[in-house]
PDB file of N, CA and C in Angstrom:
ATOM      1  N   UNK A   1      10.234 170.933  60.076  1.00  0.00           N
ATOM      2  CA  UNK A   1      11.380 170.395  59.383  1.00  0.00           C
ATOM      3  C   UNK A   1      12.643 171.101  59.881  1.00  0.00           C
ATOM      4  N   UNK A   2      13.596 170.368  60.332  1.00  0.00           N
ATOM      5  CA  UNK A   2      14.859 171.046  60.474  1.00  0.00           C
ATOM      6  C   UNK A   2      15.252 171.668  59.360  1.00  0.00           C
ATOM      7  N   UNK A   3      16.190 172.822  59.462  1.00  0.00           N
ATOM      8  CA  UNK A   3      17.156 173.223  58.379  1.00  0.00           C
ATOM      9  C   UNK A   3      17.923 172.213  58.061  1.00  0.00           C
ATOM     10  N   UNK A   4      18.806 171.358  58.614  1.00  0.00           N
ATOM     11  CA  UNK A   4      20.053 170.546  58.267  1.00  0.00           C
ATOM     12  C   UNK A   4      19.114 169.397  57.026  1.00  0.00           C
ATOM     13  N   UNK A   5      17.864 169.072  57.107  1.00  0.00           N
ATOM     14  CA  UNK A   5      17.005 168.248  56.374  1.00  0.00           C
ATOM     15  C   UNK A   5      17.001 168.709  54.835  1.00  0.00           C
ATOM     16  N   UNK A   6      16.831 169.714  54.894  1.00  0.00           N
ATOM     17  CA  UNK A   6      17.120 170.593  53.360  1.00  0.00           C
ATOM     18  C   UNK A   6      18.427 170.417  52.099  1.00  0.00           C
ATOM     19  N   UNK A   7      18.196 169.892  51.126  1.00  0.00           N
ATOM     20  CA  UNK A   7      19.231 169.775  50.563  1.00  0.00           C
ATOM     21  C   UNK A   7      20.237 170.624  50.461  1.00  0.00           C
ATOM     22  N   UNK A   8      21.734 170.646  50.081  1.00  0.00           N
ATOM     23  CA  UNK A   8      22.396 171.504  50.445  1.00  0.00           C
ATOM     24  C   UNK A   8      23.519 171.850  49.049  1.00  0.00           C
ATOM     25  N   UNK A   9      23.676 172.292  47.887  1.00  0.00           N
ATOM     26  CA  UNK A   9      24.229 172.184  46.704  1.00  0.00           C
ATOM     27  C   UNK A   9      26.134 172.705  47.302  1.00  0.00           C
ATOM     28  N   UNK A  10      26.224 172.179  46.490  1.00  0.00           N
ATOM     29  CA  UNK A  10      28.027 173.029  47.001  1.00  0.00           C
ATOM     30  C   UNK A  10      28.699 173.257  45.379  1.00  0.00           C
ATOM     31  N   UNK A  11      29.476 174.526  45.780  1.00  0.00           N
ATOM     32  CA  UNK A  11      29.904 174.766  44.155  1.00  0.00           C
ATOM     33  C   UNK A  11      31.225 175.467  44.491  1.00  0.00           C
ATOM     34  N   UNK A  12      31.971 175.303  43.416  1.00  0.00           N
ATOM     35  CA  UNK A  12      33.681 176.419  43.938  1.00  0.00           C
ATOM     36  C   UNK A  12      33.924 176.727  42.604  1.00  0.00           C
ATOM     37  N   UNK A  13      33.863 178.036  42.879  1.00  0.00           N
ATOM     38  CA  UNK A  13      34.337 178.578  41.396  1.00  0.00           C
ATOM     39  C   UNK A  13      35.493 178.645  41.134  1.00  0.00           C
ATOM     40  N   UNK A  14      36.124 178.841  39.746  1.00  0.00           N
ATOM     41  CA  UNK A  14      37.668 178.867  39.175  1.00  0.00           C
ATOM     42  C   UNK A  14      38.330 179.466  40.451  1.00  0.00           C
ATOM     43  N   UNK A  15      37.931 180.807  40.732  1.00  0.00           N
ATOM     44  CA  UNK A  15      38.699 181.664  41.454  1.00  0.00           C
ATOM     45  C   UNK A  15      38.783 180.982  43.116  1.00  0.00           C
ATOM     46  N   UNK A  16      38.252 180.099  43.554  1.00  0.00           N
ATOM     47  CA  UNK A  16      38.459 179.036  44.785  1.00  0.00           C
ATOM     48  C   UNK A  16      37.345 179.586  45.697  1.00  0.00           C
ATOM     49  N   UNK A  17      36.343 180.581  45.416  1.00  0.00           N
ATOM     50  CA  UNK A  17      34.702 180.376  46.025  1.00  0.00           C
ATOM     51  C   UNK A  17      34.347 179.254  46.330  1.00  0.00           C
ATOM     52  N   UNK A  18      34.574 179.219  47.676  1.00  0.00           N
ATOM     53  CA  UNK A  18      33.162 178.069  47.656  1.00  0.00           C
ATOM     54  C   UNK A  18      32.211 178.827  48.078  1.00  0.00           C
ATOM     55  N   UNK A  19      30.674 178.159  47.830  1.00  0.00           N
ATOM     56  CA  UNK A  19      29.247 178.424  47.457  1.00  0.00           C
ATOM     57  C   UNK A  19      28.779 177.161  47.933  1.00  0.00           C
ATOM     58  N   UNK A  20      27.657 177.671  48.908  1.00  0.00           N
ATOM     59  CA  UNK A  20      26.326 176.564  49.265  1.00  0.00           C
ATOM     60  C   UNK A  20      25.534 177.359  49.152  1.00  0.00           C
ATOM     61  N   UNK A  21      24.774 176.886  48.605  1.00  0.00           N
ATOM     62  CA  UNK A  21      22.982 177.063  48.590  1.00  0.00           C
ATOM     63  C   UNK A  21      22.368 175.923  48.910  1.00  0.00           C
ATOM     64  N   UNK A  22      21.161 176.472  50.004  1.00  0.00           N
ATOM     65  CA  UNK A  22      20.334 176.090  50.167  1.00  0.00           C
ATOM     66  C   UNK A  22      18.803 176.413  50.018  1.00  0.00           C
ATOM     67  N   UNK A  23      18.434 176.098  49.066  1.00  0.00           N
ATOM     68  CA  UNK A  23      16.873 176.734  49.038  1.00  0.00           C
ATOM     69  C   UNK A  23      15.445 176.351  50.218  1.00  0.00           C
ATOM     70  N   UNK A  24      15.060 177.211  50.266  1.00  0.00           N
ATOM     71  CA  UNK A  24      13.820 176.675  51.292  1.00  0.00           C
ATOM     72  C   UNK A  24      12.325 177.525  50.773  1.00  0.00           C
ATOM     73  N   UNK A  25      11.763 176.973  50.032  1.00  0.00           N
ATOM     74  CA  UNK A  25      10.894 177.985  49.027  1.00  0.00           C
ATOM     75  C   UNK A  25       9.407 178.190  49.732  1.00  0.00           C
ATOM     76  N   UNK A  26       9.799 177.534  51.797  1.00  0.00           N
ATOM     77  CA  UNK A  26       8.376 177.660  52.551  1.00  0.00           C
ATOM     78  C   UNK A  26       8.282 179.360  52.065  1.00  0.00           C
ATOM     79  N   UNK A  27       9.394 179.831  52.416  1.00  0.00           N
ATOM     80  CA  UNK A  27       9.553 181.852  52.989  1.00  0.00           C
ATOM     81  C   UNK A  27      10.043 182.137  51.676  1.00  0.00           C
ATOM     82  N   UNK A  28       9.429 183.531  51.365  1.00  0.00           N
ATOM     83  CA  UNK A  28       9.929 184.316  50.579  1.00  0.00           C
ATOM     84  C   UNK A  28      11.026 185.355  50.831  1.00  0.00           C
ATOM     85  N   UNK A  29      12.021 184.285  51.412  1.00  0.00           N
ATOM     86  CA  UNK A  29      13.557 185.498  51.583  1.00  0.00           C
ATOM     87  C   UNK A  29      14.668 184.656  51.660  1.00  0.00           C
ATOM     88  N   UNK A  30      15.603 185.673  50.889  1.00  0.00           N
ATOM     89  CA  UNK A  30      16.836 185.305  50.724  1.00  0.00           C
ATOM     90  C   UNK A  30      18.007 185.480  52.178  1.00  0.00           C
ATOM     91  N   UNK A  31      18.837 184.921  52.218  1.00  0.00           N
ATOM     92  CA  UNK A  31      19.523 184.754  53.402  1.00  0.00           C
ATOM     93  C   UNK A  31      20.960 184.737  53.182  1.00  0.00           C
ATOM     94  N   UNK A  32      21.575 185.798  52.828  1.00  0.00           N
ATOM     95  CA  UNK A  32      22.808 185.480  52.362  1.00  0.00           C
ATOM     96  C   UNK A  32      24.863 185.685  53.455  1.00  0.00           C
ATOM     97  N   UNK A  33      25.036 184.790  53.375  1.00  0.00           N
ATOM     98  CA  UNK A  33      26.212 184.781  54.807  1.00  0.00           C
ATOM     99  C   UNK A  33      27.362 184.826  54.196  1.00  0.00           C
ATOM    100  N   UNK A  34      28.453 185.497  53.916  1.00  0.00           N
ATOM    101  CA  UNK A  34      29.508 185.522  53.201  1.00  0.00           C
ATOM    102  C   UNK A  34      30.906 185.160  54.549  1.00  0.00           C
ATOM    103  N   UNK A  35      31.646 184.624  54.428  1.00  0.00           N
ATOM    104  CA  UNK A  35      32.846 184.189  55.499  1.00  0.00           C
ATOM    105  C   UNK A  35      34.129 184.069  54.665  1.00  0.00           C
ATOM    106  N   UNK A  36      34.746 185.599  55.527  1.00  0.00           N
ATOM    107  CA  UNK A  36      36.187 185.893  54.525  1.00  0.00           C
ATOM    108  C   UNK A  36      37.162 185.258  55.352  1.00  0.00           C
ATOM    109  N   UNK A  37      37.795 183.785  55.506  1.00  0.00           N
ATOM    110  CA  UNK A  37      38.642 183.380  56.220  1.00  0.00           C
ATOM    111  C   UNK A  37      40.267 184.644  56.435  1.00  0.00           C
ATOM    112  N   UNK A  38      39.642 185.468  57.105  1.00  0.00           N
ATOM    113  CA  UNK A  38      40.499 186.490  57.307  1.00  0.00           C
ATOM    114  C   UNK A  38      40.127 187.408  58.417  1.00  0.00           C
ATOM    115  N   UNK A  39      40.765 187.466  59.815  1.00  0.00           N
ATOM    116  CA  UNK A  39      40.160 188.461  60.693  1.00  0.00           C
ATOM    117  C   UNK A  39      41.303 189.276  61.654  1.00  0.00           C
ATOM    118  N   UNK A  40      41.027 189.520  63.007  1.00  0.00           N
ATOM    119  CA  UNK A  40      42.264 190.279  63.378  1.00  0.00           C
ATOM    120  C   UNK A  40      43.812 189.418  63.965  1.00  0.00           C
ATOM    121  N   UNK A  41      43.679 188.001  63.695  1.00  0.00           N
ATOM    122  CA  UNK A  41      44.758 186.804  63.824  1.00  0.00           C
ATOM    123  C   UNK A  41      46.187 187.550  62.964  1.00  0.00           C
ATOM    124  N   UNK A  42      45.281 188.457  61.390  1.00  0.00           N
ATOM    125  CA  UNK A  42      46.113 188.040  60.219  1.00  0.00           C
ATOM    126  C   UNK A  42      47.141 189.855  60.673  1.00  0.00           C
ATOM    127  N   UNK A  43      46.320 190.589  61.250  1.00  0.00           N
ATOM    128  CA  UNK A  43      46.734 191.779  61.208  1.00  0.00           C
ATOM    129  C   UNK A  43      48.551 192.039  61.789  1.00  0.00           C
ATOM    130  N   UNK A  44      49.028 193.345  60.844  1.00  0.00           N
ATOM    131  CA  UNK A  44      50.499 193.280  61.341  1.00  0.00           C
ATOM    132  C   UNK A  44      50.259 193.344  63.022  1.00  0.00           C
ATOM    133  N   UNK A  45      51.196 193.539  63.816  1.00  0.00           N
ATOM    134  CA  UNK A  45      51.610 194.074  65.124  1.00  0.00           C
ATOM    135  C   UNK A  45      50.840 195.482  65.386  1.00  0.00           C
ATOM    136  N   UNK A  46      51.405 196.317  64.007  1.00  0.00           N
ATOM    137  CA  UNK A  46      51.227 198.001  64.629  1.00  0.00           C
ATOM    138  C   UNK A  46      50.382 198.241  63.589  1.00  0.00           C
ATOM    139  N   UNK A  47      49.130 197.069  63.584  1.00  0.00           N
ATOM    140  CA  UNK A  47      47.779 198.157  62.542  1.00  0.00           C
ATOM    141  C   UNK A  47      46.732 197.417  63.286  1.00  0.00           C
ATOM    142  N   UNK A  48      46.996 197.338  64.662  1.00  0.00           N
ATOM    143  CA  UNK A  48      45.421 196.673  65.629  1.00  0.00           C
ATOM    144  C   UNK A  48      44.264 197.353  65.272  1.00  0.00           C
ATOM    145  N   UNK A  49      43.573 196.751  64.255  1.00  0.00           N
ATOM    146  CA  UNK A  49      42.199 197.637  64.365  1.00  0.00           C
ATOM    147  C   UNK A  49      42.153 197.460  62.644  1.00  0.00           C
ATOM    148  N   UNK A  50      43.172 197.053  61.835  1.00  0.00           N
ATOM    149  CA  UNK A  50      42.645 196.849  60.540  1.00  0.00           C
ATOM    150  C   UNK A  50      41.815 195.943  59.867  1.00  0.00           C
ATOM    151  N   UNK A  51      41.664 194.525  60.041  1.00  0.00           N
ATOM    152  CA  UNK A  51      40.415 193.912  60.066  1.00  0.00           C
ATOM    153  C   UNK A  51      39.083 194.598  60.453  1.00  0.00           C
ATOM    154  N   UNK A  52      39.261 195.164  61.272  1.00  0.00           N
ATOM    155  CA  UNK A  52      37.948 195.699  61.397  1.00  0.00           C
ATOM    156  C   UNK A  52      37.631 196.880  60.969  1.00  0.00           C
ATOM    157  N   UNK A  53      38.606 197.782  59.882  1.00  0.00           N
ATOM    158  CA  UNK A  53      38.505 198.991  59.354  1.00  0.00           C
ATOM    159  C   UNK A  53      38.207 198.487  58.313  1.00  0.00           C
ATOM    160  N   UNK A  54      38.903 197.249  57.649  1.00  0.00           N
ATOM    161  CA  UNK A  54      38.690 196.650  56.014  1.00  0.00           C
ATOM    162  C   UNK A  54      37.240 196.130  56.055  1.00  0.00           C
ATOM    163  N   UNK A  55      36.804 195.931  56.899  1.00  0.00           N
ATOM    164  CA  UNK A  55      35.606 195.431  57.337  1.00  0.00           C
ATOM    165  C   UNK A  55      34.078 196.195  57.367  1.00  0.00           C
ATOM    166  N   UNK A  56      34.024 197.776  57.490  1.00  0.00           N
ATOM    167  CA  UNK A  56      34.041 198.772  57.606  1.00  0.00           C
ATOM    168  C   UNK A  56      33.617 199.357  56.297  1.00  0.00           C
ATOM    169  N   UNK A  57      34.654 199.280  55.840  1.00  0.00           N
ATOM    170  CA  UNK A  57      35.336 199.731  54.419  1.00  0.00           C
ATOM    171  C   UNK A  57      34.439 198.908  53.198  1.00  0.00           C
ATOM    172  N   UNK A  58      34.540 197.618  53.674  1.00  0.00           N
ATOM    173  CA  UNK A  58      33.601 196.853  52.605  1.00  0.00           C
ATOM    174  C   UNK A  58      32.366 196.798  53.117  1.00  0.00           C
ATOM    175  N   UNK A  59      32.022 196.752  53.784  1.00  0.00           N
ATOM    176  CA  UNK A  59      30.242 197.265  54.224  1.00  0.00           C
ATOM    177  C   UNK A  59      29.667 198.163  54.172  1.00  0.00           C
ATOM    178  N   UNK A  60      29.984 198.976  54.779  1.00  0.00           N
ATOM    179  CA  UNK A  60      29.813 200.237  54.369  1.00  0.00           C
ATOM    180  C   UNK A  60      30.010 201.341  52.759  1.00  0.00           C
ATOM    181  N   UNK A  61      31.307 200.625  52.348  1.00  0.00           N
ATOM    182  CA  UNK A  61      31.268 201.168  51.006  1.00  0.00           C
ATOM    183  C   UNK A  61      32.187 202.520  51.152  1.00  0.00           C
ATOM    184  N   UNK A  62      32.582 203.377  50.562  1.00  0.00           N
ATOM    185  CA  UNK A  62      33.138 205.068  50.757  1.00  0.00           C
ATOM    186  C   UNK A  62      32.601 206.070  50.487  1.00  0.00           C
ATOM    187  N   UNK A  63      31.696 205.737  49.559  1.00  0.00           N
ATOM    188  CA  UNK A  63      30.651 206.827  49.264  1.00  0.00           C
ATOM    189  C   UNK A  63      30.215 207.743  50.150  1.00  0.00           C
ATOM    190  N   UNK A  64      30.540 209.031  49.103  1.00  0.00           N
ATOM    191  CA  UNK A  64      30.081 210.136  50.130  1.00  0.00           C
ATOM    192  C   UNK A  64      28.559 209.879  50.363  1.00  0.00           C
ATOM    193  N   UNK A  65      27.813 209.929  49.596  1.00  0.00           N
ATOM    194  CA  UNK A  65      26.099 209.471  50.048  1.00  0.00           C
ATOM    195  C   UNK A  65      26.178 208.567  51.116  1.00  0.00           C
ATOM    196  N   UNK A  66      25.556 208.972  51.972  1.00  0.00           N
ATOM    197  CA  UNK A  66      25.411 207.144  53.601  1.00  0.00           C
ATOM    198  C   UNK A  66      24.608 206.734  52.514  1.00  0.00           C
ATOM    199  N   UNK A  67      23.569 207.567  51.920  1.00  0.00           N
ATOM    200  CA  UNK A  67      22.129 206.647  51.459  1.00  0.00           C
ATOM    201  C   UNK A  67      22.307 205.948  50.310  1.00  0.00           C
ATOM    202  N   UNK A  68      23.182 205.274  49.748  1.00  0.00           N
ATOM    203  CA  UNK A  68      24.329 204.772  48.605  1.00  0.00           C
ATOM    204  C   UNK A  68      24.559 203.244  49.044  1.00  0.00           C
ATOM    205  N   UNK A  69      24.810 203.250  50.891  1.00  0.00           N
ATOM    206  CA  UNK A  69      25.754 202.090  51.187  1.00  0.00           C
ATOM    207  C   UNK A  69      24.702 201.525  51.009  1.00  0.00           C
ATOM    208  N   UNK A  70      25.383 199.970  50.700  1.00  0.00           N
ATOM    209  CA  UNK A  70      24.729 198.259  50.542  1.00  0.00           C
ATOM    210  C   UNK A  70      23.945 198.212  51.535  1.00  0.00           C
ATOM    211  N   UNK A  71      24.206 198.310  53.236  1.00  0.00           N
ATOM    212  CA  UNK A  71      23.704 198.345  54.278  1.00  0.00           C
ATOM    213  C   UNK A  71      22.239 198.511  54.396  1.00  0.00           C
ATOM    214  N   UNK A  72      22.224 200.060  53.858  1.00  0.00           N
ATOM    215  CA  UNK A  72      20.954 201.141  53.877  1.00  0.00           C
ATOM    216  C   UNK A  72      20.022 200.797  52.599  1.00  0.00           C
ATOM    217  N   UNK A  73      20.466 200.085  51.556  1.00  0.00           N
ATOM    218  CA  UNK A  73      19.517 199.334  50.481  1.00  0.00           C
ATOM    219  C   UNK A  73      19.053 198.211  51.334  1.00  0.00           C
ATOM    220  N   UNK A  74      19.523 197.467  51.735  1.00  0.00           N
ATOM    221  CA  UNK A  74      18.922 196.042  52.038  1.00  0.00           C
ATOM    222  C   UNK A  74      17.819 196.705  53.228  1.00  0.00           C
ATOM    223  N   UNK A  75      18.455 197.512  54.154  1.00  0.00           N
ATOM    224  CA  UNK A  75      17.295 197.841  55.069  1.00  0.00           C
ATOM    225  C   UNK A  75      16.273 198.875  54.858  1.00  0.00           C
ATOM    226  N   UNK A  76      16.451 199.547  53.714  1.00  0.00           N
ATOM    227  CA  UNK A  76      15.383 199.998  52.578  1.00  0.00           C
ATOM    228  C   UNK A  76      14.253 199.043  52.335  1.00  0.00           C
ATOM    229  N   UNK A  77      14.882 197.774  52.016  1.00  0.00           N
ATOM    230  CA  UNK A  77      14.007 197.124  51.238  1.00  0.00           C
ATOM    231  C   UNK A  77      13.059 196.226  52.124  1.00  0.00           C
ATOM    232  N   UNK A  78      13.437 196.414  53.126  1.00  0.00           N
ATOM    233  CA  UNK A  78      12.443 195.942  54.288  1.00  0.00           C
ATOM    234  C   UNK A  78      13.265 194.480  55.119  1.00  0.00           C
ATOM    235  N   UNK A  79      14.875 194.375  54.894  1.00  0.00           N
ATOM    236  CA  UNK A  79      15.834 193.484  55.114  1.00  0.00           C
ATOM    237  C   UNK A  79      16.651 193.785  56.504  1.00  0.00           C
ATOM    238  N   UNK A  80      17.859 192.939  56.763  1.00  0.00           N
ATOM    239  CA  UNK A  80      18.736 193.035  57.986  1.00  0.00           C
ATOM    240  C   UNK A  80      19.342 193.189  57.245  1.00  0.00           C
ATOM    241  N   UNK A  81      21.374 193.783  57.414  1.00  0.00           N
ATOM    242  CA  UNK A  81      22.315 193.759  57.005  1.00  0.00           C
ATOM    243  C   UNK A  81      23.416 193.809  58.534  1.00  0.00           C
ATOM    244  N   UNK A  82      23.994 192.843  58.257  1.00  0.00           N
ATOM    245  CA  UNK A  82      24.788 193.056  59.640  1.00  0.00           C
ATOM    246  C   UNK A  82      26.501 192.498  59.215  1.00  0.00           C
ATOM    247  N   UNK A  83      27.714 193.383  59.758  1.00  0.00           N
ATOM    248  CA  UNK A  83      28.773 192.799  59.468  1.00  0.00           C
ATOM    249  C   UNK A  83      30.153 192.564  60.584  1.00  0.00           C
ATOM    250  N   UNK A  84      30.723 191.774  60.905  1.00  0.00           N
ATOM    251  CA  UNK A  84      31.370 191.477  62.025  1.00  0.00           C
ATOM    252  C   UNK A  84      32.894 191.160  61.744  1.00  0.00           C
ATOM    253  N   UNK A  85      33.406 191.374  62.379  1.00  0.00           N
ATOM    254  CA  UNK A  85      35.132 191.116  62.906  1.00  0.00           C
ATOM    255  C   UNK A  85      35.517 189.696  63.564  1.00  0.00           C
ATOM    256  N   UNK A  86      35.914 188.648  63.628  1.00  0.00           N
ATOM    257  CA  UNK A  86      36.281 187.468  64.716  1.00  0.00           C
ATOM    258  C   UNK A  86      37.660 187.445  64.389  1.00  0.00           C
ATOM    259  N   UNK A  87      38.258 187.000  65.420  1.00  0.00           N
ATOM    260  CA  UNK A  87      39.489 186.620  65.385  1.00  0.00           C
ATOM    261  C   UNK A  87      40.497 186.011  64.022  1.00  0.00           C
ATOM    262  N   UNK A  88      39.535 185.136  63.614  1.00  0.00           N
ATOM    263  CA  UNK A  88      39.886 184.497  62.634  1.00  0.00           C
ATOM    264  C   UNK A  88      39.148 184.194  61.214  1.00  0.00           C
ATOM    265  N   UNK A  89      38.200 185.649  61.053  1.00  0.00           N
ATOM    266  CA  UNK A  89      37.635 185.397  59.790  1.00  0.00           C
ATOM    267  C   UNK A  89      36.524 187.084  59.924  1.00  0.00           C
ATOM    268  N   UNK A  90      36.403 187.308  59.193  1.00  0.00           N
ATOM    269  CA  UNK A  90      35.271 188.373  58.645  1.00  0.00           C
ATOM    270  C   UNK A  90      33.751 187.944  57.972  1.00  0.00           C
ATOM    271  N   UNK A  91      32.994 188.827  58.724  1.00  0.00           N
ATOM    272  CA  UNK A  91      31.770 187.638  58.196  1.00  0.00           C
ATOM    273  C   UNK A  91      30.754 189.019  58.110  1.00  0.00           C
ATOM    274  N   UNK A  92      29.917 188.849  56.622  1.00  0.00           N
ATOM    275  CA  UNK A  92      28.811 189.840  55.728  1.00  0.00           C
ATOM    276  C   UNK A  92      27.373 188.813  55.990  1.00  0.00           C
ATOM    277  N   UNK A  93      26.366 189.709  56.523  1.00  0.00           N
ATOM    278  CA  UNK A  93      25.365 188.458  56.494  1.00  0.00           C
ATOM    279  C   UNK A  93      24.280 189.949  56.077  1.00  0.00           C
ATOM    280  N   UNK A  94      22.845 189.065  55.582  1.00  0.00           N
ATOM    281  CA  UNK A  94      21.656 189.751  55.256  1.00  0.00           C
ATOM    282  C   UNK A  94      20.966 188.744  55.336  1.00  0.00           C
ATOM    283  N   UNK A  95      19.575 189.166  55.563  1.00  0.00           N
ATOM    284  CA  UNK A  95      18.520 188.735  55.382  1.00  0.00           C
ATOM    285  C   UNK A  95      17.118 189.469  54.551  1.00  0.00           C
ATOM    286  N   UNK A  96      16.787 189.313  53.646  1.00  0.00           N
ATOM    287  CA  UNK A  96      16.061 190.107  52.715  1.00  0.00           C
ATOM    288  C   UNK A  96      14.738 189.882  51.888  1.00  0.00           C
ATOM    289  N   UNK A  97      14.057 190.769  51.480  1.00  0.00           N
ATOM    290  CA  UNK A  97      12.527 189.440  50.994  1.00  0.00           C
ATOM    291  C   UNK A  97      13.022 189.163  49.634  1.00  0.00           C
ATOM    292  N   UNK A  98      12.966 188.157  49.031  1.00  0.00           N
ATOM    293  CA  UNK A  98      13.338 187.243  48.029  1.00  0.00           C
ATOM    294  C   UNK A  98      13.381 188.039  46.554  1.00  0.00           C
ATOM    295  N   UNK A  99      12.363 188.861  46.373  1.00  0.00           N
ATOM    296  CA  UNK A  99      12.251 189.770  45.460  1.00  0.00           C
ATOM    297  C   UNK A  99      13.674 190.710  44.507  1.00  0.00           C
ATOM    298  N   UNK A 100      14.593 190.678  46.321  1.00  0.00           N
ATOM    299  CA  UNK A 100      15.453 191.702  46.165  1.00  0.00           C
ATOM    300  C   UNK A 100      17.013 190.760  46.184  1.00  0.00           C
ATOM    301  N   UNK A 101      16.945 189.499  45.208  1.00  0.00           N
ATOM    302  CA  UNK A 101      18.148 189.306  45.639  1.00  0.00           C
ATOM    303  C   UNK A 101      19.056 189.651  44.797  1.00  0.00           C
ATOM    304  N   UNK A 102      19.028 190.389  43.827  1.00  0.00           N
ATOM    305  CA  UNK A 102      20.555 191.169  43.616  1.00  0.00           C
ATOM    306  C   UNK A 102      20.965 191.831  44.073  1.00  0.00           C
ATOM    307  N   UNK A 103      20.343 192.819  45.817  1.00  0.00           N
ATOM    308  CA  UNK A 103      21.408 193.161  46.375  1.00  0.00           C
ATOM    309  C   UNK A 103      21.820 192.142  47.672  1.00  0.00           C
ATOM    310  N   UNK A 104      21.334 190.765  47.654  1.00  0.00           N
ATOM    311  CA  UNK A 104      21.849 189.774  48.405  1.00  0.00           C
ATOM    312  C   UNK A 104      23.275 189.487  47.431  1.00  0.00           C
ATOM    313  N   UNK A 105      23.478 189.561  46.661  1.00  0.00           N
ATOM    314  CA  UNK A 105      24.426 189.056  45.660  1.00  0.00           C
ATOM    315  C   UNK A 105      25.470 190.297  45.518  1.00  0.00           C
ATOM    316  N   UNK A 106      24.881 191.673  45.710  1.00  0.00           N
ATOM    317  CA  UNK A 106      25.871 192.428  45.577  1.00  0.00           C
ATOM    318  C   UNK A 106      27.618 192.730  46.279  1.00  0.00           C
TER     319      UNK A 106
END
């Protein structure tokens, strides 16, 4: 079965979230892709490199503990966590076993 075959829900919350879900209940894992229409396009002139520090910053977390960050839970739990910079948007992705999705949600 293709993915695109799968139904696809769409939702936007008050605050202007939009949200798709798609369930696929063959696999027991959650898959979660977050896309902050915001990347290094938006940055002033003289802060080259802040998209990808805010970027950083929210993935990683500040916590003095490393063993604290979001990152290091999901790949605790036997998951991916991966986070990226583009030109024109910021993008949070995981992949995780299904069990654990409140820190897909976190």
């Amino acid at each position: 079965m293709r993915i695109s075959a799968l139904p696809v829900e769409r939702l936007e919350l008050e605050c202007g979230l939009r949200v798709l879900i798609q369930p696929d209940r063959r696999v027991p894992l959650i898959t979660s892709h977050l896309c902050i229409l915001a990347g290094s396009a938006q940055e002033p002139p003289d802060r080259s490199g802040l998209a990808h520090l805010c970027e950083h910053l929210a993935f990683d977390g500040v916590s003095r503990e490393p063993t604290e960050s979001l990152p290091r839970q999901i790949r605790s739990s036997g998951g991916l966590a991966e986070a990226w910079t583009h030109h024109d948007r910021t993008t949070f992705s995981s992949i995780l076993p299904a069990e654990f999705l409140s820190l897909a949600l976190h």
